[in-house]
Protein backbone atom coordinates (compact mmCIF):
# COMPACT_ATOMS: atom_id res chain seq x y z
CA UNK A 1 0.00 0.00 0.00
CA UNK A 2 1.06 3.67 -1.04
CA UNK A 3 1.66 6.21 2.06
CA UNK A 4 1.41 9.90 1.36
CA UNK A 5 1.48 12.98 3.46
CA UNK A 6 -0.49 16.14 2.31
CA UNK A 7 0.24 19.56 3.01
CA UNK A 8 -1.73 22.45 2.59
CA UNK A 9 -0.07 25.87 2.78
CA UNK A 10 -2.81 29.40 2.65
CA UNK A 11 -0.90 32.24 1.77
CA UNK A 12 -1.46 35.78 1.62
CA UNK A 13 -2.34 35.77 -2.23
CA UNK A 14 -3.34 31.76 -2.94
CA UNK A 15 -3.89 28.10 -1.13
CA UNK A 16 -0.71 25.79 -2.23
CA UNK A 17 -1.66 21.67 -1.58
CA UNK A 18 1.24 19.33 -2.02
CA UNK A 19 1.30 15.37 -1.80
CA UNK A 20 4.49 14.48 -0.59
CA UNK A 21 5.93 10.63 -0.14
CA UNK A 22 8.00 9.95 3.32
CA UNK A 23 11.21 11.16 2.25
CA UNK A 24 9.90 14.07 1.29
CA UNK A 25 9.63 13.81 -2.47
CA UNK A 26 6.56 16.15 -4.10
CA UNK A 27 4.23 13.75 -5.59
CA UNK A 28 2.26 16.03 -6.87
CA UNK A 29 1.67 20.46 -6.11
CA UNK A 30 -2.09 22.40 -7.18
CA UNK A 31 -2.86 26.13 -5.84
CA UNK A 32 -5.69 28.19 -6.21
CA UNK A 33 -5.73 31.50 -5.73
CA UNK A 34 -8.34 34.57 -3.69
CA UNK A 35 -8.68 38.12 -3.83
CA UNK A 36 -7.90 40.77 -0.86
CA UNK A 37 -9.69 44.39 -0.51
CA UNK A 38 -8.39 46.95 0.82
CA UNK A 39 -10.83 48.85 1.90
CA UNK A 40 -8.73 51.60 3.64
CA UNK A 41 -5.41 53.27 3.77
CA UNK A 42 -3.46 50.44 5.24
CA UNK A 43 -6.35 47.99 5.79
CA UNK A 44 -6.20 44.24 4.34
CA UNK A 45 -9.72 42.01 4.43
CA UNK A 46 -9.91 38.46 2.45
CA UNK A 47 -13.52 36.12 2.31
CA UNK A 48 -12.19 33.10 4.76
CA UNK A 49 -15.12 31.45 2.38
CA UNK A 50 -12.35 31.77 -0.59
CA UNK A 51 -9.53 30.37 1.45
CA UNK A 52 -12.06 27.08 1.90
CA UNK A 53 -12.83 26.74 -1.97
CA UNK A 54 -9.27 27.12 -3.39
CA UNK A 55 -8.33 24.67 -0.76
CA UNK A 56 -11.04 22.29 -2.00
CA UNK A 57 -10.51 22.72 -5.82
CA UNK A 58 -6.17 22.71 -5.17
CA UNK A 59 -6.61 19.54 -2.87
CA UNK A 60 -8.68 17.52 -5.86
CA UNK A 61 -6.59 18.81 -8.72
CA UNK A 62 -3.46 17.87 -6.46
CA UNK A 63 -5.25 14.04 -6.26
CA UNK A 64 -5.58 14.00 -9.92
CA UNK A 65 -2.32 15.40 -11.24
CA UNK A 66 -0.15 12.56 -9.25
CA UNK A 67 -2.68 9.92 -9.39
CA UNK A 68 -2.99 9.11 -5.70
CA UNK A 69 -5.76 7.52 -4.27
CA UNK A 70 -7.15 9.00 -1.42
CA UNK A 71 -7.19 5.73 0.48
CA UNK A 72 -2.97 6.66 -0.02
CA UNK A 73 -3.14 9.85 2.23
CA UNK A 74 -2.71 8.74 5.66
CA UNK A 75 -1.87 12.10 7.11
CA UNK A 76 -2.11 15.64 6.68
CA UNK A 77 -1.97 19.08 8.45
CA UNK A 78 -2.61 22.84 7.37
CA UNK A 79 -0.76 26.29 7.54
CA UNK A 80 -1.99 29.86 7.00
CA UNK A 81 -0.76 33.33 7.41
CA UNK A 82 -0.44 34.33 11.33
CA UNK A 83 -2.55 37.28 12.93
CA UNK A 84 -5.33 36.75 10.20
CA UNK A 85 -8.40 37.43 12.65
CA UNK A 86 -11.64 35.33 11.88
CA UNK A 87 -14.70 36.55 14.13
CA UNK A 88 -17.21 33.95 13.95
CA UNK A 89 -20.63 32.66 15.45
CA UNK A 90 -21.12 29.75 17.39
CA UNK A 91 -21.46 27.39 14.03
CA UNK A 92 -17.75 29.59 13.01
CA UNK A 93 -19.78 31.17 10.00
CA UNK A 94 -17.59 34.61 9.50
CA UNK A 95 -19.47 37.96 10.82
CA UNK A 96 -17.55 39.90 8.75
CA UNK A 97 -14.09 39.79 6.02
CA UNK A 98 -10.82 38.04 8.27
CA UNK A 99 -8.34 41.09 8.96
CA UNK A 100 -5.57 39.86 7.33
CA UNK A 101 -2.11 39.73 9.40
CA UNK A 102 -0.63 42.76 7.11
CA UNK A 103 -3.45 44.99 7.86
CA UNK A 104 -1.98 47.98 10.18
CA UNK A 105 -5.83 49.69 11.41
CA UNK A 106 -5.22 49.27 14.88
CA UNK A 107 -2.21 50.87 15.13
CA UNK A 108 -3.52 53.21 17.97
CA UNK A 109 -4.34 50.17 19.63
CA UNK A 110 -1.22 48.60 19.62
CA UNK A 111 0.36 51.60 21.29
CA UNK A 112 -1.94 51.67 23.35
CA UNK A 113 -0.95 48.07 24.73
CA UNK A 114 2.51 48.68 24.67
CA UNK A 115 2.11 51.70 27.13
CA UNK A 116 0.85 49.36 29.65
CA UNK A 117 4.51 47.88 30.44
CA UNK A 118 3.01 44.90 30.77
CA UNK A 119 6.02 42.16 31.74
CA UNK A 120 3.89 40.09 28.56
CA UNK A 121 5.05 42.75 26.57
CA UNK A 122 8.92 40.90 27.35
CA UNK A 123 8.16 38.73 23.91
CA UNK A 124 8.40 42.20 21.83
CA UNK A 125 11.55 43.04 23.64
CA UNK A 126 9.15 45.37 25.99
CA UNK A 127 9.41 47.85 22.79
CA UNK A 128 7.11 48.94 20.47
CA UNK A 129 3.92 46.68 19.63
CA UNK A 130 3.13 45.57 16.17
CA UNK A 131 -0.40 45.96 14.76
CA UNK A 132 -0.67 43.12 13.02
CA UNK A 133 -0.78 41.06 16.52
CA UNK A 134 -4.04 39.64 17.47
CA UNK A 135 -4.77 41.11 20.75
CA UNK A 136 -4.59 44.84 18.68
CA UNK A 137 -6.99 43.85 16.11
CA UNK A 138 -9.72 42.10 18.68
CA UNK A 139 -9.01 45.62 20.77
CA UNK A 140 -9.64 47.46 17.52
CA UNK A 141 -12.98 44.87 16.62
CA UNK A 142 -14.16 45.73 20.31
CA UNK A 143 -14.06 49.67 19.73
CA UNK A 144 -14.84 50.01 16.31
CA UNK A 145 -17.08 47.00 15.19
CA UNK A 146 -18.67 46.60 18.82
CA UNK A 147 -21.83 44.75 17.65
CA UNK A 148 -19.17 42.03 15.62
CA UNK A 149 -17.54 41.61 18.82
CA UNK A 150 -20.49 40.93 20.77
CA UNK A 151 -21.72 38.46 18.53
CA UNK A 152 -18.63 36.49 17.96
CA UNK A 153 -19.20 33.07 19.47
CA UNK A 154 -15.10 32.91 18.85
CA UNK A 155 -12.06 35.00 18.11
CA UNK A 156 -9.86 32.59 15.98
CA UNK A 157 -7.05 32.93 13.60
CA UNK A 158 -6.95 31.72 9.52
CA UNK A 159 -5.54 28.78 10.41
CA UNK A 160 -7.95 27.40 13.50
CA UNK A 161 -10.72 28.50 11.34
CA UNK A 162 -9.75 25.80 8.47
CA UNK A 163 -8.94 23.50 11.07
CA UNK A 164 -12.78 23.77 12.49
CA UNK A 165 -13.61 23.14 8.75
CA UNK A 166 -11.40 20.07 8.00
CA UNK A 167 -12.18 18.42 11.57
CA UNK A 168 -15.10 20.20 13.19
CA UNK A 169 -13.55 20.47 16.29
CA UNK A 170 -12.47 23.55 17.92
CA UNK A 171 -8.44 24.12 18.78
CA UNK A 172 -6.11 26.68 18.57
CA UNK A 173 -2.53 26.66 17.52
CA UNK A 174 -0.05 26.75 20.40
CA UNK A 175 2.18 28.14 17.78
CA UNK A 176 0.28 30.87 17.11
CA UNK A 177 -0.78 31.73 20.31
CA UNK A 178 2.76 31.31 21.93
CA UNK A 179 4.10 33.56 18.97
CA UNK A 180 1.27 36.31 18.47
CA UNK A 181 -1.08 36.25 21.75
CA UNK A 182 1.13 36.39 24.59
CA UNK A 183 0.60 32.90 25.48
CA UNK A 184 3.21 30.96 27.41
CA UNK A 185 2.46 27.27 29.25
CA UNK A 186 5.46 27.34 31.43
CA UNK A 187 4.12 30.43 32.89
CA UNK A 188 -0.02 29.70 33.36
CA UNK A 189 -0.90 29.98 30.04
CA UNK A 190 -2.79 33.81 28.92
CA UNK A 191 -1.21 36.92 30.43
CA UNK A 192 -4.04 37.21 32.47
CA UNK A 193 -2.89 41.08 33.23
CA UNK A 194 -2.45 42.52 30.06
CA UNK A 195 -5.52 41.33 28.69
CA UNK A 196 -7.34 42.89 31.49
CA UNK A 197 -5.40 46.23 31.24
CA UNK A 198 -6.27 46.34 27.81
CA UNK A 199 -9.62 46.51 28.14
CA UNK A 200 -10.25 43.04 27.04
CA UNK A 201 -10.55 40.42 30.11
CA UNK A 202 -14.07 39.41 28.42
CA UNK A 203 -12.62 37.62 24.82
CA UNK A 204 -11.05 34.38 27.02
CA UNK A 205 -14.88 33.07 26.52
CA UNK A 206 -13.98 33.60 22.72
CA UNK A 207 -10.93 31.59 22.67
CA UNK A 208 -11.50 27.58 22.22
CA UNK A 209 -10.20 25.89 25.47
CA UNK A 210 -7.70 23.57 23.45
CA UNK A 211 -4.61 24.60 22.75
CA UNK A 212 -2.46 21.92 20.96
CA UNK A 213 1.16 22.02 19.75
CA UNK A 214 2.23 21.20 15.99
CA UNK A 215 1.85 17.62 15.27
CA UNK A 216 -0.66 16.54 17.76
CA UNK A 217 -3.86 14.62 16.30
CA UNK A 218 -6.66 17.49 15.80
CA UNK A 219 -9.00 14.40 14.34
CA UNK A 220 -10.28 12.84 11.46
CA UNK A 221 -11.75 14.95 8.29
CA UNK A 222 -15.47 15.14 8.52
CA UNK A 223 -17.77 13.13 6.20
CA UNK A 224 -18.51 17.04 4.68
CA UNK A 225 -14.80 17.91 4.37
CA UNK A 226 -13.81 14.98 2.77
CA UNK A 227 -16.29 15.17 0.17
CA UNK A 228 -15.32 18.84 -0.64
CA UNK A 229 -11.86 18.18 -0.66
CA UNK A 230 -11.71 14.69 -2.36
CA UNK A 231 -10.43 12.82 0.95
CA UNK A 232 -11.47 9.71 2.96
CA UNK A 233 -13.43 10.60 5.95
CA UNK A 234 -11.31 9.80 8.94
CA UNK A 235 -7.99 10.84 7.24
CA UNK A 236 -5.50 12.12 10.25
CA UNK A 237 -5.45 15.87 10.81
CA UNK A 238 -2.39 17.13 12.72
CA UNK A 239 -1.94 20.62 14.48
CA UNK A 240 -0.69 23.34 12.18
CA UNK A 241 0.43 26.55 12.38
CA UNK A 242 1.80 30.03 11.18
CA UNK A 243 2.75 29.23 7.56
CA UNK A 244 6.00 30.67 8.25
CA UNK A 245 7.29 28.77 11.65
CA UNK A 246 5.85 25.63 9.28
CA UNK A 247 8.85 26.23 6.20
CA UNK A 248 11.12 26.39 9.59
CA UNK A 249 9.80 22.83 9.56
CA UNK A 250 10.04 22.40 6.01
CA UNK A 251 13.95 23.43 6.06
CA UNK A 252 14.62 21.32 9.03
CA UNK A 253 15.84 24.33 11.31
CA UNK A 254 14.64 22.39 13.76
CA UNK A 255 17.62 22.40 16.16
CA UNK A 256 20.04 25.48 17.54
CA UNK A 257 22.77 26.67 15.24
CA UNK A 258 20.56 27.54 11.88
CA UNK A 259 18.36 30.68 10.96
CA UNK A 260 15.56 30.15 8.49
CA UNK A 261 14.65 32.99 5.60
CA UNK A 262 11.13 32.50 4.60
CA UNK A 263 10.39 34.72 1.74
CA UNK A 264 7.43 35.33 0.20
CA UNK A 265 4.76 38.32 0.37
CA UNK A 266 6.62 39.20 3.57
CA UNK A 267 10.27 37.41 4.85
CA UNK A 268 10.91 36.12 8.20
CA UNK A 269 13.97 35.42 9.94
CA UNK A 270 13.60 32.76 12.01
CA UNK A 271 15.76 30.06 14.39
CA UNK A 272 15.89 27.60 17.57
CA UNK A 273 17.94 28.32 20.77
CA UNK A 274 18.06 26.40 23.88
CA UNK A 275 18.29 29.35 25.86
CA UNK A 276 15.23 32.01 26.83
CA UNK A 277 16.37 35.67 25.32
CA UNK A 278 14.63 38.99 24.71
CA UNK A 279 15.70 42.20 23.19
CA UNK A 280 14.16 45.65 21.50
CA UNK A 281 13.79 44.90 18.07
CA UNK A 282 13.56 41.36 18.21
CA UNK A 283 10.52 38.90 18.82
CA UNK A 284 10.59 36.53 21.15
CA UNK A 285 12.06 34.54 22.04
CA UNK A 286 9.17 32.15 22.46
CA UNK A 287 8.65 29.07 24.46
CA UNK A 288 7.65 25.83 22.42
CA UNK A 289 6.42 27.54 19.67
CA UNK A 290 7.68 24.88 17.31
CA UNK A 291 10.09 22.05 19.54
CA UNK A 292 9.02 21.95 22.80
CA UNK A 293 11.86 22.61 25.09
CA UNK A 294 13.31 25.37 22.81
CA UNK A 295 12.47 28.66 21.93
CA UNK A 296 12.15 30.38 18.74
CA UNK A 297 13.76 33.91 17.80
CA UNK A 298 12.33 35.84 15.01
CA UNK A 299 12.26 39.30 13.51
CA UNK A 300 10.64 39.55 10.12
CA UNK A 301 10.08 42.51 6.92
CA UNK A 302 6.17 42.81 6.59
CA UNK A 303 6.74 43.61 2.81
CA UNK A 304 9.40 41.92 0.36
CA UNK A 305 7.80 40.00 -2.22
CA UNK A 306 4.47 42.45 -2.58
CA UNK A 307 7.79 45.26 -3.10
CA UNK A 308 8.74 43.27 -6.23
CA UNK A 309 5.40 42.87 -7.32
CA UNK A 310 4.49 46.31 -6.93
CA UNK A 311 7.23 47.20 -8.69
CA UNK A 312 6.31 44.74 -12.21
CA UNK A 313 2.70 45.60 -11.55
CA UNK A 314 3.67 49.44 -11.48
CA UNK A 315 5.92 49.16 -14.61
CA UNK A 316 4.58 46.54 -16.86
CA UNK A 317 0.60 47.27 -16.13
CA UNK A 318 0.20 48.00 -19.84
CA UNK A 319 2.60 45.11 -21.26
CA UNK A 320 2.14 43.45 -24.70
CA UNK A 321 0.87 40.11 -23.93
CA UNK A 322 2.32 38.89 -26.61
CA UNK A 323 5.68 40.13 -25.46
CA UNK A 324 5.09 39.26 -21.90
CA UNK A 325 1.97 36.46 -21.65
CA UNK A 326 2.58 36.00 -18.30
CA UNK A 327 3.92 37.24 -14.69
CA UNK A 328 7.31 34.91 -15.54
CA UNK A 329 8.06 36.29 -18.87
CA UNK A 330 7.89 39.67 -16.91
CA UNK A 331 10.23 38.74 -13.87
CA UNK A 332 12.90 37.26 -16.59
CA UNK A 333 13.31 40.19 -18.15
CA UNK A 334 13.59 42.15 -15.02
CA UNK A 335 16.42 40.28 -13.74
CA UNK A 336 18.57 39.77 -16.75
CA UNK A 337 18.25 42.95 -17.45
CA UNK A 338 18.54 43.74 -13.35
CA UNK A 339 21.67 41.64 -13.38
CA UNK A 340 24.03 44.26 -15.62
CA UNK A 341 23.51 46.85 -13.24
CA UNK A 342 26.06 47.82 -11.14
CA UNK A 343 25.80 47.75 -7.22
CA UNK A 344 22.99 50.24 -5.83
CA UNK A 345 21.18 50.41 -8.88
CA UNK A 346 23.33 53.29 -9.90
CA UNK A 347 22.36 55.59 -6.89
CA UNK A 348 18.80 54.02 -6.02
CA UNK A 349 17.98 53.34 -2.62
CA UNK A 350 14.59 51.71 -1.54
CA UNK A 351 13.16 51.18 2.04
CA UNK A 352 10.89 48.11 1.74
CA UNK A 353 8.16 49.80 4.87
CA UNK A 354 5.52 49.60 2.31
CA UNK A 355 3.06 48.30 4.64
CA UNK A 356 5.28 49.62 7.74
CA UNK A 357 8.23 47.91 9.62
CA UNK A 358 8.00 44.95 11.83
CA UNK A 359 11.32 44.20 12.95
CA UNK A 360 13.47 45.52 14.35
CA UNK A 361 11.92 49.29 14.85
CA UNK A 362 8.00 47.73 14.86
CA UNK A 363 6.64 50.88 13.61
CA UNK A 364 3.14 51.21 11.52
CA UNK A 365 4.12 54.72 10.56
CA UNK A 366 6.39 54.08 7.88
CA UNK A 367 6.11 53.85 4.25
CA UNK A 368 8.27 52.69 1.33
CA UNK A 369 11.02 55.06 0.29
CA UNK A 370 12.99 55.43 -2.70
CA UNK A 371 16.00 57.67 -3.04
CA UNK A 372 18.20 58.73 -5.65
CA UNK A 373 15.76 58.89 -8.89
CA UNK A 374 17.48 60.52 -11.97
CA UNK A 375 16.01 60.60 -15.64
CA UNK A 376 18.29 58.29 -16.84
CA UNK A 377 17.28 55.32 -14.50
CA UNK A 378 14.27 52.80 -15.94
CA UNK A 379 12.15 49.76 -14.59
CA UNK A 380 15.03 47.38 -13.93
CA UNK A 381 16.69 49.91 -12.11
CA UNK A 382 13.79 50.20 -9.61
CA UNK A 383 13.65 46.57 -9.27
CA UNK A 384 17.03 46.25 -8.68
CA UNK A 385 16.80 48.56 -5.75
CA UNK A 386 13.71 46.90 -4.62
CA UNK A 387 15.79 43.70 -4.26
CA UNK A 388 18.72 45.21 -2.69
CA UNK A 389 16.27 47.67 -0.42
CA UNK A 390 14.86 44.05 0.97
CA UNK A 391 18.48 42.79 1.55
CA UNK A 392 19.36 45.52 3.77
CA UNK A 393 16.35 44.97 5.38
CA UNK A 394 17.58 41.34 6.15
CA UNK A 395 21.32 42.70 6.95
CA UNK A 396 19.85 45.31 9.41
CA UNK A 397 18.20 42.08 11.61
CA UNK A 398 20.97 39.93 11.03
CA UNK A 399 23.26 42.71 12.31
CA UNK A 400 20.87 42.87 15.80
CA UNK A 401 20.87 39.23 15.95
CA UNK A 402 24.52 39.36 15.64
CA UNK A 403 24.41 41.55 19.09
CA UNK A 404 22.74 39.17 20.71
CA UNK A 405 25.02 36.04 19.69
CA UNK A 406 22.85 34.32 16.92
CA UNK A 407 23.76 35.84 13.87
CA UNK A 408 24.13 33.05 11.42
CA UNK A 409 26.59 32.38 8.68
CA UNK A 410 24.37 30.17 6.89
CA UNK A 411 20.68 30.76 5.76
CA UNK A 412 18.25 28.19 4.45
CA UNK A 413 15.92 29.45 2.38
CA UNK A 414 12.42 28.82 0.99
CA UNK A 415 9.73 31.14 -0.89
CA UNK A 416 9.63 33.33 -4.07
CA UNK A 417 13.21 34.37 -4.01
CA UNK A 418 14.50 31.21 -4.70
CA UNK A 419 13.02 31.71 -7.87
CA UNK A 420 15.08 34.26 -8.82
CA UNK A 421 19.30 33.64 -8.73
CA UNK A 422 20.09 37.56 -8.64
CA UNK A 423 17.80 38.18 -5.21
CA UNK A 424 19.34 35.07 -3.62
CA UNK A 425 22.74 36.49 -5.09
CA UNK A 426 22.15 39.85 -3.14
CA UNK A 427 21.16 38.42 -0.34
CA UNK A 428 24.41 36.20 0.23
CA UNK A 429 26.68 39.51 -0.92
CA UNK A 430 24.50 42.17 1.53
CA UNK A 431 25.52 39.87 4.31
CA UNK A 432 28.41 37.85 3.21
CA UNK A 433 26.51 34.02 4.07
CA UNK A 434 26.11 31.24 2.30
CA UNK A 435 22.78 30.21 1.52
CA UNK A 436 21.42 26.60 1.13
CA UNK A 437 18.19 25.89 -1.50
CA UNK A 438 16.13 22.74 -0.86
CA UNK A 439 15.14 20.81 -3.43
CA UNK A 440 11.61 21.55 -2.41
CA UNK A 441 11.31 25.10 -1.82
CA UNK A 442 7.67 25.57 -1.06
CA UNK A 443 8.38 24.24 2.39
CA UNK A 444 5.58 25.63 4.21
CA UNK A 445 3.65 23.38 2.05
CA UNK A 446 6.26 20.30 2.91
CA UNK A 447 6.89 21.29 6.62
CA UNK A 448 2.73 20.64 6.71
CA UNK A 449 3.15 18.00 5.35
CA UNK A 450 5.99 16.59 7.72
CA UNK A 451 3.48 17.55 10.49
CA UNK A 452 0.94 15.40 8.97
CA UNK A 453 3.53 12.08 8.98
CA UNK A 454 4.01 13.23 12.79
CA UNK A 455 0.49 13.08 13.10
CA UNK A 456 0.34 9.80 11.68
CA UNK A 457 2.41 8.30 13.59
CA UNK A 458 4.83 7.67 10.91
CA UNK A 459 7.81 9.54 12.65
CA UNK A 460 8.05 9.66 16.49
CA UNK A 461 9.09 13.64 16.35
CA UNK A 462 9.00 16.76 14.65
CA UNK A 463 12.97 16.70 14.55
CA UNK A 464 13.03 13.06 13.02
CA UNK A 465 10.93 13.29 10.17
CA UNK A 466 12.33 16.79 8.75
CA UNK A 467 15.75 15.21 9.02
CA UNK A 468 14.19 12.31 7.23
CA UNK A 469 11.92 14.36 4.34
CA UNK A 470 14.18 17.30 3.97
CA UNK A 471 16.80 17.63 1.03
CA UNK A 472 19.27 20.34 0.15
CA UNK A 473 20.02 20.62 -3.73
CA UNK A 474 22.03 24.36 -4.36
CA UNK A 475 24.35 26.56 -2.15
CA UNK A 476 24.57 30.24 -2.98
CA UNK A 477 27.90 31.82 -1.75
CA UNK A 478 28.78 35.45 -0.95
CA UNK A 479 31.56 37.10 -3.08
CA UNK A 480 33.64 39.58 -0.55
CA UNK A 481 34.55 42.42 -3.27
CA UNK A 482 30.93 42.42 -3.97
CA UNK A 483 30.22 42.37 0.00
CA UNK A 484 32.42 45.25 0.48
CA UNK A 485 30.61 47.40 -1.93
CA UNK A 486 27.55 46.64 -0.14
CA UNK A 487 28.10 47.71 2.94
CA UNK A 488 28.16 51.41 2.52
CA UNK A 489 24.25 50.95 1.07
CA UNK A 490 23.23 48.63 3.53
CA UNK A 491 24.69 51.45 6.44
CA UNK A 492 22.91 54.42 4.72
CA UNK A 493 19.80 51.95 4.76
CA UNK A 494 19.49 51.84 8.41
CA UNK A 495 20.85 55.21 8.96
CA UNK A 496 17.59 56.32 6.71
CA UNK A 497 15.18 56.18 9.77
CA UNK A 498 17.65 57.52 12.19
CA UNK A 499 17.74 60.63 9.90
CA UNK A 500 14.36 60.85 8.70
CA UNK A 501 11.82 58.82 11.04
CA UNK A 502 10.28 61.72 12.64
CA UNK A 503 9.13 62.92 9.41
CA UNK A 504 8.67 59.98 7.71
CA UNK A 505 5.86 59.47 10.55
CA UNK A 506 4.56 63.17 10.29
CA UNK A 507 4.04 62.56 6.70
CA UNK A 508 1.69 59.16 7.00
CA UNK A 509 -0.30 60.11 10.02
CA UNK A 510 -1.33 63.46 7.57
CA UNK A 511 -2.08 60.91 4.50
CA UNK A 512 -3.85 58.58 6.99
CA UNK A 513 -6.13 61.05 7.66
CA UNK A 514 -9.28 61.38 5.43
CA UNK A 515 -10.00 64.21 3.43
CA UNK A 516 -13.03 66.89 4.93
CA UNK A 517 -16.17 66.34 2.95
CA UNK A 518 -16.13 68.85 -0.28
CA UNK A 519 -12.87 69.04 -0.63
CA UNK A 520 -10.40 68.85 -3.97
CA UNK A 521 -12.04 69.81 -7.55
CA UNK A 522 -15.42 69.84 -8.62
C-alpha cells in the first residue's frame, strides 16, 4: 500500500496543496488563488469562504495530477498566514471579512498596549507593539465593530478556522498563540494582566479551550470535508500553524545553530535556541512555539515580495501580452536585465516599509522610500533597488541578531526568491553568508506535510521526520569584493530612519487622515 502525506499551505495571495511521499519527495503540487480588498489606507480584508474553496478545488486537482488515491493519504496538516483574525458565530460562520495579518488599522491600539509595560510585553523586547498582533486587532474589533464583537461566538485565527472546517472540532494553535497572543504554558498559560489592562478580560470566553502544539492529532476529516476536498473521511489531521514557523519545519531548522529565511509576500527570519532571550527589536524569544523545550527567535520585513510585485505591476501594467503572456516572462526580463547593473542600482535606494516595519523598529508609521531617482534610470533599475532595499532589510536584523550572539553564517531558504538567482545572489553579498536551496522550496507546504507524517504516527518527532523528508540541492555563496561594496548601502539603509523617522511618521499620520467632505475639484 502507497503512504502519502499532504500539506496544505494558505498564503497571503493563494492556497498551495502538495502530496508528498516519506522522504519528502513532491508527488504532486495544485494552488488556487483569492482576492484581498483593501478597503482603507493600510487595511487588508480576504472572504475566509475563498480560502475554503481554493483549498477544496487545489486539494482535488493535487489528487488528480499525481494519481494518488485517497485511500494513499494517511496524514495531513494545514498552515496559514499568522494574525489573520476570523470573528465567527457559534457554528464559526464569519461575521464579517478576516483582517488579514498585514493589515496595520489598529495601530492606535497597539500603542496603546505597549504603554501598559506589561512584563507580557517581554516577547516584543518590551518595545514597540506591532499591529498586526491579534490582541490589537480584537481591541480594535471591540471599539470600532462593537456589535461584531459581541456576537462572535469565537475570536480565531486563519488557520484554526480551516482547522474547524477540516475536523469540526475547535483548537487553537499553540504556535500561534505562543508567537502572536502572549501565550506561554510554562508560565499559566494567557497573560491574564495585560488582557485585562487592555480593556479586554471578556474575549477568554472567545478563545476555544484547546490549545495543541504542531503535530498533535486534531481528528479525522469530517464526512462534509472529505467530500469537498476529495479525501477519505477519517484521514489524520495534525496541528498546524503560522505558515512561516511551518517552512522552519520544512527546512529542518529544527535544532540550535541555523536561521531560516522565509520569503514570500513578507520574509521572516527565524531560528531555535536552547536558551530564553529577549531584546528591543527582536521577537521573542518564544517558548515551544515549534520544539518543545526550545524557543524560537524571530524578527521579520512585513513587505518583500508584494515590493517586487508592486514594482512589475507598477511598470509593466500596460505590457504586450504577446511580449510578456505572463507574470514569468515579466520577472525574466527584469532580472537579466537587473543583473548588468552595477551595485545600488546606480544611486537608487529603496526602504521596503511599504506596509510599515516589523522588525526591528515595529513601527506602523512608515512607508516605502525610494531615493536617488534621476532621468536616466528605468524599470530594472527600480527593481534592482527593490531587491537590494529588501536585503538591507535582512542585513539590518541579522546585524541585531549578531548583538545578541545568533547571527548566522548560513541561511536556508524557501519562498519566491529562490526563484530568482540575482535576489538570492544579493542576499548572500548584503551579508556575506552562504545560503542553502532545498530541493523543495515551497516548504511551508512540505513542513505541513511533515506535520501530517508526525500526526500519523509515521515519525516519532518533529525533529526526526524533517531530518528524514528534507533535502538540500544548491548553495549560494557570498563574493567579498561584492560584500564590500555593499556595505556602505546597507549602512545608509538603516541610517535612513535615524535621519528621517520623525518625518517619515509626520508625513503618514497626515495621508492617513481622510480628506473633509467637499474638498479637492469639482
Amino acid at each position: 500500500m502507497k503512504q502519502y502525506v499532504l500539506g496544505i499551505d494558505v498564503g497571503t495571495g493563494s492556497v498551495r496543496v502538495g502530496i508528498f511521499d516519506l522522504h519528502g519527495r513532491t508527488i504532486a503540487m495544485a494552488t488556487g488563488a483569492y482576492p484581498s480588498a483593501t478597503p482603507a489606507n493600510g487595511w487588508v480584508e480576504q472572504n475566509p469562504e475563498d480560502w475554503w474553496a481554493a483549498i477544496c478545488l487545489a486539494c482535488r486537482q493535487a489528487l488528480q495530477k499525481g494519481g494518488v488515491a485517497p485511500s494513499d493519504i494517511v496524514g495531513m496538516s494545514i498552515d496559514a498566514t499568522c494574525c489573520t483574525v476570523v470573528a465567527v458565530d457559534e457554528h464559526y460562520h464569519p461575521l464579517r471579512p478576516a483582517i488579514m495579518w498585514m493589515d496595520v488599522r489598529a495601530a492606535k491600539q497597539a500603542e496603546r498596549i505597549a504603554q501598559t509595560g506589561d512584563e507580557a510585553l517581554r516577547y516584543c523586547g518590551h518595545g514597540s507593539l506591532s499591529a498586526e498582533w491579534m490582541p490589537c486587532k480584537a481591541l480594535w474589533l471591540k471599539e470600532n465593530e462593537p456589535e461584531v464583537y459581541r456576537a462572535a461566538a469565537r475570536i480565531v485565527e486563519s488557520v484554526d478556522w480551516l482547522t474547524y472546517r477540516l475536523t469540526g472540532r475547535e483548537t487553537l494553535s499553540l504556535n500561534n498563540v505562543s508567537v502572536r497572543w502572549f501565550y506561554d504554558a510554562s508560565r499559566g498559560g494567557w497573560p491574564e494582566s495585560l488582557y485585562e489592562r487592555i480593556g479586554l478580560g471578556d474575549i477568554f470566553e472567545k478563545f476555544p479551550a484547546d490549545v495543541l502544539p504542531m503535530g498533535d492529532v486534531v481528528g479525522g476529516l469530517t464526512a462534509e470535508a472529505a467530500e469537498q476536498l476529495g479525501l477519505l473521511p477519517g484521514t489524520i489531521v495534525a496541528e498546524g500553524g503560522a505558515d512561516a514557523h511551518t517552512g522552519v519545519i520544512g527546512l529542518n531548522v529544527t535544532r540550535p545553530g541555523r536561521m531560516a529565511l522565509i520569503t514570500g509576500t513578507s520574509t521572516l527570519h527565524l531560528g531555535l535556541t536552547a536558551e530564553e532571550c529577549h531584546t528591543k527589536g527582536m521577537l521573542g524569544s518564544f517558548p515551544d512555539a515549534i520544539v518543545k523545550g526550545l524557543h524560537l527567535i524571530e524578527c521579520g520585513q512585513i513587505s518583500t515580495g508584494s515590493v517586487v510585485e508592486w514594482v512589475k505591476n507598477t511598470f509593466f501594467a500596460q505590457a504586450d501580452p504577446r511580449e510578456f503572456p505572463d507574470s514569468q516572462s515579466i520577472y525574466r526580463v527584469l532580472n537579466e536585465e537587473a543583473a548588468k547593473l552595477p551595485v545600488g542600482a546606480d544611486g537608487l535606494l529603496m526602504t521596503d516599509y511599504f506596509q510599515g516595519n516589523r522588525t526591528p523598529y515595529t513601527d506602523a508609521k512608515l512607508r516605502g522610500m525610494i531615493y536617488g531617482l534621476g532621468l536616466h534610470h528605468r524599470a530594472e533599475h527600480v527593481y534592482r533597488a527593490a531587491l537590494e532595499g529588501i536585503a538591507y532589510g535582512t542585513e539590518h536584523i541579522l546585524r541585531l541578531y549578531d548583538r545578541m550572539g545568533h547571527r548566522p553564517r548560513e541561511l536556508y531558504i524557501c519562498g519566491g526568491a529562490t526563484k530568482s538567482p540575482l535576489w538570492m545572489q544579493i542576499h548572500a553579498d548584503v551579508s556575506n553568508v552562504t545560503i542553502h536551496v532545498p530541493k523543495v522550496t515551497e516548504a511551508p507546504c512540505l513542513g505541513s506535510a511533515i506535520l501530517g507524517a508526525v500526526g500519523a504516527g509515521l515519525y516519532p518527532s518533529i525533529e526526526t521526520a524533517a531530518e528524514q523528508m528534507v533535502t538540500f540541492t544548491q548553495t549560494v555563496t557570498p563574493d567579498p569584493e561584492t560584500h564590500a561594496q555593499y556595505r556602505f548601502y546597507a549602512d545608509q539603509y538603516i541610517k535612513l530612519y535615524e535621519d528621517l523617522g520623525e518625518w517619515m511618521h509626520e508625513v503618514t499620520e497626515h495621508a492617513l487622515q481622510r480628506p473633509a467632505k467637499g474638498s479637492g475639484n469639482q
